[in-house]
C-alpha atoms as a PDB file:
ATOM      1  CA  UNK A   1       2.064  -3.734   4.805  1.00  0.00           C
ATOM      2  CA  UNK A   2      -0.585  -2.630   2.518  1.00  0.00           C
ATOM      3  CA  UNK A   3      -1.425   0.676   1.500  1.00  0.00           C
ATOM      4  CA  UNK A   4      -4.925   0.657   0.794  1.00  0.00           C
ATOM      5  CA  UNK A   5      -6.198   4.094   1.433  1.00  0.00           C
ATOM      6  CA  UNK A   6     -10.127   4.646   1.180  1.00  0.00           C
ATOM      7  CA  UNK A   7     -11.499   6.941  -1.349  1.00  0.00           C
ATOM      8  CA  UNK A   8     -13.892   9.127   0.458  1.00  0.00           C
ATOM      9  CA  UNK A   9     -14.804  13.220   0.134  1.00  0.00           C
ATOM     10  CA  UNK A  10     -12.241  14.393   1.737  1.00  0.00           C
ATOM     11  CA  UNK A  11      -9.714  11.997  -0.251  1.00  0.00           C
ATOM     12  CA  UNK A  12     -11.260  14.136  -3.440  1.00  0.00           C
ATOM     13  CA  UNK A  13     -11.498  17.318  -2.216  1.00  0.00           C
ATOM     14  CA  UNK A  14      -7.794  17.039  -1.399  1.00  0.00           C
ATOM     15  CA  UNK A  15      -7.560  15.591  -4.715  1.00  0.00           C
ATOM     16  CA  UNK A  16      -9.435  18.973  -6.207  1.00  0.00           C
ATOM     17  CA  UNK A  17      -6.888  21.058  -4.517  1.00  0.00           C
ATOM     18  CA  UNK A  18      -3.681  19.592  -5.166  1.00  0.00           C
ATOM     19  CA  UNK A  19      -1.425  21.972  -7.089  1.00  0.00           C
ATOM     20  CA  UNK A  20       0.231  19.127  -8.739  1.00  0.00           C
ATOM     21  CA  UNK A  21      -3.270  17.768  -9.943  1.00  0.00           C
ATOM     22  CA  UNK A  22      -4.610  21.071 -11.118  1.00  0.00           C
ATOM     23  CA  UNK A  23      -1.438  20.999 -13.130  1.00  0.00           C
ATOM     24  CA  UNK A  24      -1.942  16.893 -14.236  1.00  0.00           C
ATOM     25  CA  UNK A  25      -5.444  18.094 -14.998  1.00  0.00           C
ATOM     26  CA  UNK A  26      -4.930  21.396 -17.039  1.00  0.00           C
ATOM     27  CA  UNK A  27      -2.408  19.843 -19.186  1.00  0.00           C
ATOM     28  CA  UNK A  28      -4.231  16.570 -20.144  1.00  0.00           C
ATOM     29  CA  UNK A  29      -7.464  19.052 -20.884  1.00  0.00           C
ATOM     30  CA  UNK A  30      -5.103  20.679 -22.926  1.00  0.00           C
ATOM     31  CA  UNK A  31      -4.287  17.726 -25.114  1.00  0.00           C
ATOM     32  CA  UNK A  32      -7.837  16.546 -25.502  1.00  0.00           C
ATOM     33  CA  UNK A  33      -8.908  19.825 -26.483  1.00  0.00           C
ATOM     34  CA  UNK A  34      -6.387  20.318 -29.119  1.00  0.00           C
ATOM     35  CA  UNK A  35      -6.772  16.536 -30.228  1.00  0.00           C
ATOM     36  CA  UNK A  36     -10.615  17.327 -30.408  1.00  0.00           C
ATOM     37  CA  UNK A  37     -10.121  20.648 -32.350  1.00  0.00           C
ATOM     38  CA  UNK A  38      -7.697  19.627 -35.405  1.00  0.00           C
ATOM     39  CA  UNK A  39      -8.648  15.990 -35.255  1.00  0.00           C
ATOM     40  CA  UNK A  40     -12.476  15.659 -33.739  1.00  0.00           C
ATOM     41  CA  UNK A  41     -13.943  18.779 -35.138  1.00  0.00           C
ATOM     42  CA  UNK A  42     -16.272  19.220 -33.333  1.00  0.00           C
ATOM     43  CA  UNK A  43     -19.612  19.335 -35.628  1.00  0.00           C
ATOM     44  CA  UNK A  44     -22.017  19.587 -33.187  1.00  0.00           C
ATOM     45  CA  UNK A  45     -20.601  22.860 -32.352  1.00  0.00           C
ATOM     46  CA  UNK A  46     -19.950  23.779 -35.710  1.00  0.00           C
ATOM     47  CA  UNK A  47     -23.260  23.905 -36.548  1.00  0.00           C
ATOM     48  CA  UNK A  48     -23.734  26.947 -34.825  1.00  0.00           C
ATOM     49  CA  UNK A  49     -21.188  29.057 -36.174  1.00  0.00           C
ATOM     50  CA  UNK A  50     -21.039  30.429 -39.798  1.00  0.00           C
ATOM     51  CA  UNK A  51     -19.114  31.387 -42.272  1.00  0.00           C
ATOM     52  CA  UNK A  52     -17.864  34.908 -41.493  1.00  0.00           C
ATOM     53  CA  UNK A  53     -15.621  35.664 -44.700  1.00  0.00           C
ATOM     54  CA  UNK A  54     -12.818  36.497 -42.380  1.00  0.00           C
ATOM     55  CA  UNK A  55     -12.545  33.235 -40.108  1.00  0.00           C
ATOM     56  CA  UNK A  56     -13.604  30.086 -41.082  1.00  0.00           C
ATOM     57  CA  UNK A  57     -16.140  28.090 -38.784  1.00  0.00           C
ATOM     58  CA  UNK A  58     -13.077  25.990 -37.454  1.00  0.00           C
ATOM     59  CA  UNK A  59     -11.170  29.046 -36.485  1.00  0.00           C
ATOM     60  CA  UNK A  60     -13.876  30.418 -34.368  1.00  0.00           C
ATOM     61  CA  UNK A  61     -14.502  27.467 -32.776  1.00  0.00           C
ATOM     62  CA  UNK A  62     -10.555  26.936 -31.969  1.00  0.00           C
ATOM     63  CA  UNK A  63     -10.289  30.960 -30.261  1.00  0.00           C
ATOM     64  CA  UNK A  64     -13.581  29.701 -28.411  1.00  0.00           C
ATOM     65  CA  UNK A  65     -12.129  26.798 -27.337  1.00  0.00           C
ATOM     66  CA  UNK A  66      -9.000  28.716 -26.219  1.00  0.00           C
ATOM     67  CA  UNK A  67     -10.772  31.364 -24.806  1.00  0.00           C
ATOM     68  CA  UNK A  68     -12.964  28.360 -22.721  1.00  0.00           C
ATOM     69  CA  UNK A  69      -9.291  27.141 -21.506  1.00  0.00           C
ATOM     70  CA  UNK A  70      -8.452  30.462 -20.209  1.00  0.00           C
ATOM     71  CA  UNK A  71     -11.381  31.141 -18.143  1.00  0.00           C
ATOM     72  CA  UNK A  72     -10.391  27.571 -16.596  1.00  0.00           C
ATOM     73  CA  UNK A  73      -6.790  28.410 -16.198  1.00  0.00           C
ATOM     74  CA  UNK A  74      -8.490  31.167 -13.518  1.00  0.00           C
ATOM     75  CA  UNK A  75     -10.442  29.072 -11.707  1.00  0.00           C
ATOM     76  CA  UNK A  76      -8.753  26.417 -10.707  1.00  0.00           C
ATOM     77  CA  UNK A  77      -5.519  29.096 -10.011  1.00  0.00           C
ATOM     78  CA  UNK A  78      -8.259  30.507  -7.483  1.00  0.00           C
ATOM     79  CA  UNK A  79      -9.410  26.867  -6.459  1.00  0.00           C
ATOM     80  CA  UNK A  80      -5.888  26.324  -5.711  1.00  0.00           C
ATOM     81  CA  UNK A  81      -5.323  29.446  -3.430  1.00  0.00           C
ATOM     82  CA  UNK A  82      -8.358  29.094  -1.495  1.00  0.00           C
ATOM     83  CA  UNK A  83      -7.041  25.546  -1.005  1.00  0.00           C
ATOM     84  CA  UNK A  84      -4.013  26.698   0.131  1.00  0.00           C
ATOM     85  CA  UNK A  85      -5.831  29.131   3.113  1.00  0.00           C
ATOM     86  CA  UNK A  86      -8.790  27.409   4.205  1.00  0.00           C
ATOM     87  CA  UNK A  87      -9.644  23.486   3.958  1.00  0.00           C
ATOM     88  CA  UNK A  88     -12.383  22.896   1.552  1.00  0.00           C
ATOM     89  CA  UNK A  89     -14.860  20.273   2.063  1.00  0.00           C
ATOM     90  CA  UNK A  90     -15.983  18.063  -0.921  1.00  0.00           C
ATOM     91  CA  UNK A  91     -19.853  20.231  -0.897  1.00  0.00           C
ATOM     92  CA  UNK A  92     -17.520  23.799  -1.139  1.00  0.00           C
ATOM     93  CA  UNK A  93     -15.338  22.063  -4.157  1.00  0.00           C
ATOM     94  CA  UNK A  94     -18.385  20.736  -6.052  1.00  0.00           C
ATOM     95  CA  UNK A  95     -20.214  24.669  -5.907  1.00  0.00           C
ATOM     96  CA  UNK A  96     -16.543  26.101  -7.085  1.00  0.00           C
ATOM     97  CA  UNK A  97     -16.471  23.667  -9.914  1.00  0.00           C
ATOM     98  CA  UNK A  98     -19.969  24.463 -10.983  1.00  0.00           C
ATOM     99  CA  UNK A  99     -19.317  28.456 -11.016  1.00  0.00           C
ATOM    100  CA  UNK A 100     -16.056  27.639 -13.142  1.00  0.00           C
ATOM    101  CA  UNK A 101     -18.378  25.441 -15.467  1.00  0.00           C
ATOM    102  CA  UNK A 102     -20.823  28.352 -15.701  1.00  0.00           C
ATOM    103  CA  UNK A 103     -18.377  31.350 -16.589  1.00  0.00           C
ATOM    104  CA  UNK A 104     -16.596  28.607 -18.964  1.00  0.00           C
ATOM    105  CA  UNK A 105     -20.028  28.006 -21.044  1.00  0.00           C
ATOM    106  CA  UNK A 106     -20.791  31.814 -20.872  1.00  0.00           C
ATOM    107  CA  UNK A 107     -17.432  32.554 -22.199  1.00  0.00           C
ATOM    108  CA  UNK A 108     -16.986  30.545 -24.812  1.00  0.00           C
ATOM    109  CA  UNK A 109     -20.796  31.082 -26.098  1.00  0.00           C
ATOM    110  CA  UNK A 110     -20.459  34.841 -26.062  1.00  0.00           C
ATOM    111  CA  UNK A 111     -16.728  34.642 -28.173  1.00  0.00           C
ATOM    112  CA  UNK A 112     -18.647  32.337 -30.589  1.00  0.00           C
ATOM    113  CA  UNK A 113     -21.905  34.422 -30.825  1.00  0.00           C
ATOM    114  CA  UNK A 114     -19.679  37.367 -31.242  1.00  0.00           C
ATOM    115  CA  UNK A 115     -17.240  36.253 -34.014  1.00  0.00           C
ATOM    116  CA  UNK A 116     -20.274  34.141 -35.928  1.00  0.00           C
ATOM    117  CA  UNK A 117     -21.778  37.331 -36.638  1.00  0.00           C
ATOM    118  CA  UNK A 118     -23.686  38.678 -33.401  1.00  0.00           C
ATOM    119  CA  UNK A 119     -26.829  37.741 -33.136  1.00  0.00           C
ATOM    120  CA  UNK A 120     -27.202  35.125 -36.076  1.00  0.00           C
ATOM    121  CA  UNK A 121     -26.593  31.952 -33.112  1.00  0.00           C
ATOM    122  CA  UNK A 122     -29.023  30.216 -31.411  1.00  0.00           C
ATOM    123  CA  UNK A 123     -27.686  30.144 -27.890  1.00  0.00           C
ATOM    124  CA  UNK A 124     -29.921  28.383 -25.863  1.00  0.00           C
ATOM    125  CA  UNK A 125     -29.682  24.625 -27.806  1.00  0.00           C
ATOM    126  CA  UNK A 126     -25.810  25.780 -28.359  1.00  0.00           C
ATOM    127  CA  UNK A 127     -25.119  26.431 -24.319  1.00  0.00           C
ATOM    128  CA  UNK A 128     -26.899  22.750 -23.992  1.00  0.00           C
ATOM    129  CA  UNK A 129     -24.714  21.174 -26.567  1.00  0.00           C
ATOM    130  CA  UNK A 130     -21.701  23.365 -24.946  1.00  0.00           C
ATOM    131  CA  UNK A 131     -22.324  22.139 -21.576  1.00  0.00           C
ATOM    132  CA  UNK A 132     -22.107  18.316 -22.928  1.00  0.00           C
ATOM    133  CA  UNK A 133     -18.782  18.801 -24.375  1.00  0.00           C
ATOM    134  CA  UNK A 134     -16.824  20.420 -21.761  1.00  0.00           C
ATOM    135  CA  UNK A 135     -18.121  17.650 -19.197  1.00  0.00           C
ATOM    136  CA  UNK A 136     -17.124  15.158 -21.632  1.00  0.00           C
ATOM    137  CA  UNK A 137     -13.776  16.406 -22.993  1.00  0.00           C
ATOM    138  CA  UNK A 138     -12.841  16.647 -18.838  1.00  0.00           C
ATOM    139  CA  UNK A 139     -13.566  13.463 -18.052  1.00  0.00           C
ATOM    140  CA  UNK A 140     -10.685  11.594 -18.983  1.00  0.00           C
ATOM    141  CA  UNK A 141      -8.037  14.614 -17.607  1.00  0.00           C
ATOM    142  CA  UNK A 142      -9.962  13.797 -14.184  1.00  0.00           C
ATOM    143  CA  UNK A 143     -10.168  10.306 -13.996  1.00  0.00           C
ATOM    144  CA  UNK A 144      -6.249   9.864 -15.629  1.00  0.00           C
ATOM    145  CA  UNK A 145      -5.175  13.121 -12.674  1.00  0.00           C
ATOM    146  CA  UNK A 146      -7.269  11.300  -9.896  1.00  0.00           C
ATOM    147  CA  UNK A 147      -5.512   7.834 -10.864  1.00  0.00           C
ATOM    148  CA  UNK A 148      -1.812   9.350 -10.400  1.00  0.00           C
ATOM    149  CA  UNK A 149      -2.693  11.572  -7.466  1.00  0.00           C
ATOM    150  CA  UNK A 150      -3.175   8.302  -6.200  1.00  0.00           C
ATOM    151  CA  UNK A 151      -0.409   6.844  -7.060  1.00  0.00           C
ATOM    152  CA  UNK A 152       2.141   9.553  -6.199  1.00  0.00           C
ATOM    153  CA  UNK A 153      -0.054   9.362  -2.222  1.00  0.00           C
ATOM    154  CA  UNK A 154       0.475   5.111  -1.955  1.00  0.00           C
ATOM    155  CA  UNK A 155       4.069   5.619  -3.266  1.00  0.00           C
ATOM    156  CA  UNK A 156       4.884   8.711  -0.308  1.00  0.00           C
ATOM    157  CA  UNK A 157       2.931   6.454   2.315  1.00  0.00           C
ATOM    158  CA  UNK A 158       5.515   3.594   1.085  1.00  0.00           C
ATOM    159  CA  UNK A 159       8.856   6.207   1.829  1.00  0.00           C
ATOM    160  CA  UNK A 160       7.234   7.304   5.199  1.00  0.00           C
ATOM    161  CA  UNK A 161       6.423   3.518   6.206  1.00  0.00           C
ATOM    162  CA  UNK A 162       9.908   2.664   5.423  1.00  0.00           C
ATOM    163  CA  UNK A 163      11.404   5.849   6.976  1.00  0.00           C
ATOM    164  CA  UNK A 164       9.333   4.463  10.189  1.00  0.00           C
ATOM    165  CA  UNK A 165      11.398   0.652  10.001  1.00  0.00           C
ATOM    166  CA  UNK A 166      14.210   0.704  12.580  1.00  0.00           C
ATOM    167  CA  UNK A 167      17.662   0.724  10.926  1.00  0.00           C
ATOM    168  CA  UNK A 168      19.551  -2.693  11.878  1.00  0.00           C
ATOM    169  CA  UNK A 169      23.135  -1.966  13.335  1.00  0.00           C
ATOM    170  CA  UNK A 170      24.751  -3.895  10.142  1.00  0.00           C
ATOM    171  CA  UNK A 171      28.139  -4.194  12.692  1.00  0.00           C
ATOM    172  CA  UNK A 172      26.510  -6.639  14.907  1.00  0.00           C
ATOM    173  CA  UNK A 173      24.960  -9.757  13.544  1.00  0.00           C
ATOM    174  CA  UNK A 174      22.504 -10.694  16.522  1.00  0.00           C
ATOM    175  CA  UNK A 175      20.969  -7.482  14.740  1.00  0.00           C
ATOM    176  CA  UNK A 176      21.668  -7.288  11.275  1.00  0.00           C
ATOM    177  CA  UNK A 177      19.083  -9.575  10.412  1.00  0.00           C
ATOM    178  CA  UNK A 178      15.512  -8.620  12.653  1.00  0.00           C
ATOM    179  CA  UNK A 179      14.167  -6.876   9.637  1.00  0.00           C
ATOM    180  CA  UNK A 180      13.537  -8.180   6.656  1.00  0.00           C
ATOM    181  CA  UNK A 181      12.312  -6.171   3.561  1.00  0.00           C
ATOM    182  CA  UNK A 182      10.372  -7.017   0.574  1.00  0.00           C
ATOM    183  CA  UNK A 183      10.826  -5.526  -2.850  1.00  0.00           C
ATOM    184  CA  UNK A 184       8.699  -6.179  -5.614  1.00  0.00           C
ATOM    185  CA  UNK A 185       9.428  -5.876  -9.315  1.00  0.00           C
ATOM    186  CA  UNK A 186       9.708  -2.100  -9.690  1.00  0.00           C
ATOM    187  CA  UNK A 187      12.180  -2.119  -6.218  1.00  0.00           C
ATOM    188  CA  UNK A 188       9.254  -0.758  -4.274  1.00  0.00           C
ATOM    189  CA  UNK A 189       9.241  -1.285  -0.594  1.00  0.00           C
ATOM    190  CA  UNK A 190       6.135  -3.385  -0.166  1.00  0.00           C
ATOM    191  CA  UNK A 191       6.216  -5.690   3.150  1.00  0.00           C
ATOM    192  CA  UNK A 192       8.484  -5.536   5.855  1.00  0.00           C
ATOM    193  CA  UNK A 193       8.191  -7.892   9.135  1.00  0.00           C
ATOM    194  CA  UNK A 194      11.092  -9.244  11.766  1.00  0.00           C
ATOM    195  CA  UNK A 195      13.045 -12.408  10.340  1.00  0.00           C
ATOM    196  CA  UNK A 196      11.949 -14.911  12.796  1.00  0.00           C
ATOM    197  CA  UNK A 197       8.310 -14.105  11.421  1.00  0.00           C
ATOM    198  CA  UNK A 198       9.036 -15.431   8.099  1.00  0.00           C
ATOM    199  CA  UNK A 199       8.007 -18.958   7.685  1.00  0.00           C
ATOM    200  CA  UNK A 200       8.687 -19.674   3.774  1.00  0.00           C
ATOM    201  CA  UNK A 201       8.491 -18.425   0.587  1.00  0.00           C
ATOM    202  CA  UNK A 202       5.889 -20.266  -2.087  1.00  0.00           C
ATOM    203  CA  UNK A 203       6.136 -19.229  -6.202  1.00  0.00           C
ATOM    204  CA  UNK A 204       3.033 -18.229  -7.679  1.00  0.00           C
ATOM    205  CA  UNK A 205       3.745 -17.583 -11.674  1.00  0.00           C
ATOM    206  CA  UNK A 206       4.555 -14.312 -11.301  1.00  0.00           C
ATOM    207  CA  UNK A 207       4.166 -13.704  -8.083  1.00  0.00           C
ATOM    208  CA  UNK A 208       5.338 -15.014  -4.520  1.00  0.00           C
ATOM    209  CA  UNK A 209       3.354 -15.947  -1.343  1.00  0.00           C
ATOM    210  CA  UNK A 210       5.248 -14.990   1.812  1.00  0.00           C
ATOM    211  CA  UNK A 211       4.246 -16.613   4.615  1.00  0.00           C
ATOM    212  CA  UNK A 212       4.507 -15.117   7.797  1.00  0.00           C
ATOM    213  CA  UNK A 213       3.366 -14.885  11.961  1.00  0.00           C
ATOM    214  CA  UNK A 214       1.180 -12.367  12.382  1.00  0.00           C
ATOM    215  CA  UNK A 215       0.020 -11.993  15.773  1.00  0.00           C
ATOM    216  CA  UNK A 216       0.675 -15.767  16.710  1.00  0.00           C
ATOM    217  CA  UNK A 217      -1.069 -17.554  13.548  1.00  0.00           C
ATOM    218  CA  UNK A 218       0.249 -17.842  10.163  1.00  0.00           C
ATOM    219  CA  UNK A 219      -0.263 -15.388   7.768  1.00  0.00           C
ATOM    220  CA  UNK A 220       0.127 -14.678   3.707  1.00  0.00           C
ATOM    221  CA  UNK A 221       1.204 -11.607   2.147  1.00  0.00           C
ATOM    222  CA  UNK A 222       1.095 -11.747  -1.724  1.00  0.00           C
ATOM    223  CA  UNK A 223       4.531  -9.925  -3.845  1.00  0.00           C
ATOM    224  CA  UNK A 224       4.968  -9.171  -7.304  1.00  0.00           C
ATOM    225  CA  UNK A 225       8.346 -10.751  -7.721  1.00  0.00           C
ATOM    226  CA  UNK A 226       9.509 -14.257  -8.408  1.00  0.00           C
ATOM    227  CA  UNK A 227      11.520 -16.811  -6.711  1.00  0.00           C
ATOM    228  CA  UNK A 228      14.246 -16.542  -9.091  1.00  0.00           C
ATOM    229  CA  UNK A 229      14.533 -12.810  -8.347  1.00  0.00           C
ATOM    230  CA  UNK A 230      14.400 -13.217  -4.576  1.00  0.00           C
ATOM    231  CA  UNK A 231      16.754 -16.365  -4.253  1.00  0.00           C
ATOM    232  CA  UNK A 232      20.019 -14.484  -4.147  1.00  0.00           C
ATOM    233  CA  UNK A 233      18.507 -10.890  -2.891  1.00  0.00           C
ATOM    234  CA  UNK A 234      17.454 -13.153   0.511  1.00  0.00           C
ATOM    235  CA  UNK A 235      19.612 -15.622   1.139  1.00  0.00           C
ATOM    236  CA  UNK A 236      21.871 -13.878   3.361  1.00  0.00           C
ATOM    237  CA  UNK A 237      18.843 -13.410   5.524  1.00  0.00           C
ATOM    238  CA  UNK A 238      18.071 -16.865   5.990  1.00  0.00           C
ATOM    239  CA  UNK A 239      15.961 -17.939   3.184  1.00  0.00           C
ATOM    240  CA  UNK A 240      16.953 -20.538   1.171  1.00  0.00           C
ATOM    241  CA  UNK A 241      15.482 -21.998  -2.495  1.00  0.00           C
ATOM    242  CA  UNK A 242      14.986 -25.750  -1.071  1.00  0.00           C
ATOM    243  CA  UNK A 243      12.785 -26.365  -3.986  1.00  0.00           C
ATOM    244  CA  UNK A 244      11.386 -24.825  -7.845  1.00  0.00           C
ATOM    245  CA  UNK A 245       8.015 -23.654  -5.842  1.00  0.00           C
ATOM    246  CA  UNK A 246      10.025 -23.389  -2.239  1.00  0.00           C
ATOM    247  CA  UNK A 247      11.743 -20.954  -0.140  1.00  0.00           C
ATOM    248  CA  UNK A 248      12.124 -21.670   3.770  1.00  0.00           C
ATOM    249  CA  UNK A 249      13.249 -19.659   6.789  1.00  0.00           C
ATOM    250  CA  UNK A 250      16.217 -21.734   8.211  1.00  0.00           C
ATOM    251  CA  UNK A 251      15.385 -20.158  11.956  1.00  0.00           C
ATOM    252  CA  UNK A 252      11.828 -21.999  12.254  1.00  0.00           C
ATOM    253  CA  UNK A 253      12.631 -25.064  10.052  1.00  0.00           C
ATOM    254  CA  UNK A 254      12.245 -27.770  13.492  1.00  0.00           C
ATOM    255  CA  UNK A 255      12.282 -31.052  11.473  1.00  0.00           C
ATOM    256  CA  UNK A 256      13.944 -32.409   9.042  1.00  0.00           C
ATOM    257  CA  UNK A 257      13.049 -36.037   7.704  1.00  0.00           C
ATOM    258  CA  UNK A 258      13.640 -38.690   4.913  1.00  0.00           C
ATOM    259  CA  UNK A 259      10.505 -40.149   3.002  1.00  0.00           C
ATOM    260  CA  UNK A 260      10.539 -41.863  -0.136  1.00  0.00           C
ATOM    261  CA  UNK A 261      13.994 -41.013  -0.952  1.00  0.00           C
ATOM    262  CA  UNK A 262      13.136 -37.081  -0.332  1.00  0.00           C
ATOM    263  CA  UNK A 263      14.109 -34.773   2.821  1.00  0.00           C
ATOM    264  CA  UNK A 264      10.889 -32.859   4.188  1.00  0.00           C
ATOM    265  CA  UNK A 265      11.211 -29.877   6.129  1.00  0.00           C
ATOM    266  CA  UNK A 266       8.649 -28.863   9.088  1.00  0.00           C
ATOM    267  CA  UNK A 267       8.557 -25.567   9.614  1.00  0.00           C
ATOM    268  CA  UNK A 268       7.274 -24.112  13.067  1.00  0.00           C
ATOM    269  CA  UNK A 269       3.220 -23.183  12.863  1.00  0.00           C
ATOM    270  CA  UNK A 270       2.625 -24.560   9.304  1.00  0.00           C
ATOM    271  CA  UNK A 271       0.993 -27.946   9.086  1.00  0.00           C
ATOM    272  CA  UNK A 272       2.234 -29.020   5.492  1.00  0.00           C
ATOM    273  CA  UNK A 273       5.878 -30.533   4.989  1.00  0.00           C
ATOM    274  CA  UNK A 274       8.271 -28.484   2.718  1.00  0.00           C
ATOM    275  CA  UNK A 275       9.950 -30.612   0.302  1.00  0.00           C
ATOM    276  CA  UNK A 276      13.861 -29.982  -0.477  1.00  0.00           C
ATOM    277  CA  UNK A 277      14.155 -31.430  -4.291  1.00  0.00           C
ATOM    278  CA  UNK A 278      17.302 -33.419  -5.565  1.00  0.00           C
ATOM    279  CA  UNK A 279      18.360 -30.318  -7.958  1.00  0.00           C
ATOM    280  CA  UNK A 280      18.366 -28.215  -4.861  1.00  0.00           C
ATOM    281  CA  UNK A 281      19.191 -31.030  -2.000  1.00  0.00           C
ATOM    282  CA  UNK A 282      23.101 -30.660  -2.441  1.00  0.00           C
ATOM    283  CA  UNK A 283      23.349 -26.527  -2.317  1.00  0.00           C
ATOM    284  CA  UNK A 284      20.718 -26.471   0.596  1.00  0.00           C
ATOM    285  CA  UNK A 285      22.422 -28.900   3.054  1.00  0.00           C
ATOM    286  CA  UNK A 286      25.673 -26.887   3.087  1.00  0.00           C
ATOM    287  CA  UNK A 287      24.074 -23.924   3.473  1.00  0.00           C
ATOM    288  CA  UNK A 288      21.844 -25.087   5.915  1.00  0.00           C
ATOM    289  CA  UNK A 289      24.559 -27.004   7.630  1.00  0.00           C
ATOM    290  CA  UNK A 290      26.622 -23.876   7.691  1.00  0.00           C
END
């Protein structure tokens, strides 16, 4: 099970709407605003504004700045309700976002001309230099808000996927086994398939590679977990370490044989022996006997 979901317009539209990304988004402008402000200044902006005798050139630029935040609290309070009662389309979201870019640059430049002394700022290089900022101090808010939006989307389609498994009756052991989950590191619910699908279990470093049926040929599914962490989790469903790089289904192993003083294991619809090492030998004959 993989939840690879396409980005497309309509996956960023939604994306544009989302109250809880409008929230990711106007906090994490937030931050890079005030970082920019106290830390950055700005001087490419400062240039503009002068010396007042009541506010210094930092001040002004720190009320424009908040001023420039306010205006963008509005609009994307108002993207979010026309969200909520008619489905934009990606075309309708880009137009809203320009208008909001538009009233931000006009607000901020008039609060600037106005408290640098009326009249004394040259607004048409300053709206240029304005425009450059704000597109560059939202970047990173949207690309970080995009990147959990997604997140919080693949882990919900995980929950409903899982939600969708049929629930073994634990009481009766024909069933108790016909589903077999895999977790990975983080205890995700990654990759789920019936029992008798599994064929074995090979390490990877970090990683495992499950192999499995999948509509009558084998088939590999790749999990971020190791053997060590899956050798006691499974076992009760019928895998079993056989080997440092080995885990095998007992239900499809068909063959068992002796060469050169090691037992190989066949397993059904995989043309490569399975080797059961001596460290392991002793543990996975009883078990496998049993």
């Amino acid at each position: 099970m993989n939840t690879d979901q396409t980005v497309n317009s309509s996956t960023i539209a939604q994306f544009l709407v989302h109250g809880g990304s409008i929230m990711w988004f106007l906090e994490l402008t937030a931050v890079c605003t005030i970082f920019l402000v106290v830390f950055g200044q700005p001087t490419s902006i400062l240039d503009y504004v002068e010396q007042t005798g009541v506010l210094s050139p930092l001040a002004q630029v720190s009320i424009g700045a908040l001023s420039g935040f306010a205006v963008l609290m509005f609009c994307r309070a108002m993207l979010y309700l026309i969200g909520k009662k008619s489905e934009l389309n990606l075309t309708q979201c880009i137009i809203l976002l320009l208008v909001e870019a538009i009233l931000c640059v006009a607000v901020v430049s008039l609060v600037l001309w106005a408290l640098s002394g009326a009249g004394r700022m040259q607004l048409a290089p300053f709206v240029g230099d304005l425009l450059l900022s704000i597109v560059g101090l939202e970047l990173a808010p949207y690309v970080i808000s995009f990147l959990i939006y997604r997140l919080r989307l693949e882990h919900a389609e995980v929950l409903r996927l899982r939600e969708m498994l049929p629930k073994p009756d634990r009481s009766d052991p024909a069933l108790a086994d016909r589903i077999i989950n895999f977790y990975d590191k983080g205890n995700r619910l990654v990759f789920a398939t019936k029992s008798t699908n599994v064929l074995y279990v090979e390490a990877a470093d970090n990683y495992a590679n499950i192999h499995y049926i999948n509509e009558g040929k084998e088939d590999c599914f790749i999990l971020h977990n190791s053997l060590k962490e899956m050798e006691q989790a499974y076992s009760d469903s019928g895998l079993l370490r056989c080997h440092r790089g080995y885990m095998v289904n007992v239900e499809n192993v068909k063959l068992m044989r002796k060469e050169n003083n090691m037992i190989q294991l066949e397993i059904n619809e995989v043309q490569k022996p399975i080797p059961v090492s001596k460290s392991y030998e002793k543990e996975f004959m009883r078990r496998f006997s049993s």
